[in-house]
Protein backbone atom coordinates (compact mmCIF):
# COMPACT_ATOMS: atom_id res chain seq x y z
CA UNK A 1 82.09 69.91 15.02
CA UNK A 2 83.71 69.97 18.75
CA UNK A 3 87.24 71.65 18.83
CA UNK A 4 89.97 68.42 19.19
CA UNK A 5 93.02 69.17 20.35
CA UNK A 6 95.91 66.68 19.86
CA UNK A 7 99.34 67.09 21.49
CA UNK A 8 101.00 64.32 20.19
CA UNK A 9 100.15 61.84 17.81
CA UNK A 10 103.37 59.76 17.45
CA UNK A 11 103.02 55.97 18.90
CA UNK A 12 104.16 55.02 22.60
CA UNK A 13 107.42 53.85 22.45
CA UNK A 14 107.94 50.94 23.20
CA UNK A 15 111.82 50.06 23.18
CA UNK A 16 113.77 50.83 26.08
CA UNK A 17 115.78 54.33 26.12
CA UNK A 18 119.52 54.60 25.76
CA UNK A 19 121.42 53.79 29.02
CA UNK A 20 122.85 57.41 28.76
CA UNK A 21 119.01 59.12 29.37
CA UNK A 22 118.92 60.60 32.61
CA UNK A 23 115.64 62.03 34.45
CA UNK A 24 114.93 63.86 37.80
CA UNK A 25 112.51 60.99 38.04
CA UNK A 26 115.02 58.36 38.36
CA UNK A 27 117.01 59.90 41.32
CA UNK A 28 113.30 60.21 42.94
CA UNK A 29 111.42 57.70 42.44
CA UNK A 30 113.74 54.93 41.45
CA UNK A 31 112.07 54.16 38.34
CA UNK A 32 114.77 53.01 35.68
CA UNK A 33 112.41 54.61 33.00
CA UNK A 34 111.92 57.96 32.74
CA UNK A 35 108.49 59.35 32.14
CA UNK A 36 107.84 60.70 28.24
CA UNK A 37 106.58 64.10 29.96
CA UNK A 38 109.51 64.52 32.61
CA UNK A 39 112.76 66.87 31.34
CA UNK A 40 115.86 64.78 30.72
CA UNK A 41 119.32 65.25 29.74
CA UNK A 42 122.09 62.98 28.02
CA UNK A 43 124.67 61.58 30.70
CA UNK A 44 127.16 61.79 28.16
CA UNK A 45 126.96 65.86 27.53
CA UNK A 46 125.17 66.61 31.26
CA UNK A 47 122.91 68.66 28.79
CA UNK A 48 119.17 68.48 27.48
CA UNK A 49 120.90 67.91 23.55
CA UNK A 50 123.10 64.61 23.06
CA UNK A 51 126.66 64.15 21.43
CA UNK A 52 124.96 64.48 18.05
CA UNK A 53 123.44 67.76 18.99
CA UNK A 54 119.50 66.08 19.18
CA UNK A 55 117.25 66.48 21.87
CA UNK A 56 117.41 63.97 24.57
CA UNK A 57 114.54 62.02 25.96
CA UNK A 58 112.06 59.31 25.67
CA UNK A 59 110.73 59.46 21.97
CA UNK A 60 114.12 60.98 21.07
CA UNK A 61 117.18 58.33 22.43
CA UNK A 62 116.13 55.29 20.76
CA UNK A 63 118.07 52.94 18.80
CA UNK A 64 118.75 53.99 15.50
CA UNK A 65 120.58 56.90 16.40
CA UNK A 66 124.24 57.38 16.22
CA UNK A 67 124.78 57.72 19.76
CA UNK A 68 122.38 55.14 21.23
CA UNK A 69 123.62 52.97 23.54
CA UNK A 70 121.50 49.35 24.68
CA UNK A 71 120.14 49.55 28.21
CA UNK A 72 121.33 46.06 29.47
């Protein structure tokens, strides 16, 4: 049996992230979006953990959590 190796197995996501996310890749290259494997950081704390004390990013700030905000 060949060795699999699996990093993540959640689904893409597919909603848009809260309008607090912030990535090195937006400043860059102007994408509204940030990438699931680029570092970001909550606007709101200017930190890599959000008012609720969670990890910010991609998979992490979508709705459903307390702080989530819509993306208009």
């Amino acid at each position: 049996m060949p060795f699999e190796k699996s990093l993540d197995e959640r689904p893409a996501v597919t909603s848009p992230p809260c309008v607090h996310l912030r990535s090195k890749a937006m400043y860059v290259e102007g994408t509204q979006r940030p990438a699931e494997s680029s570092p970001c950081w909550c606007n709101l704390t200017q930190h890599s953990r959000g008012p609720d004390q969670e990890f910010a990013g991609v998979r992490e700030c979508v709705p459903g959590r307390a702080c989530f905000r819509e993306t208009r």
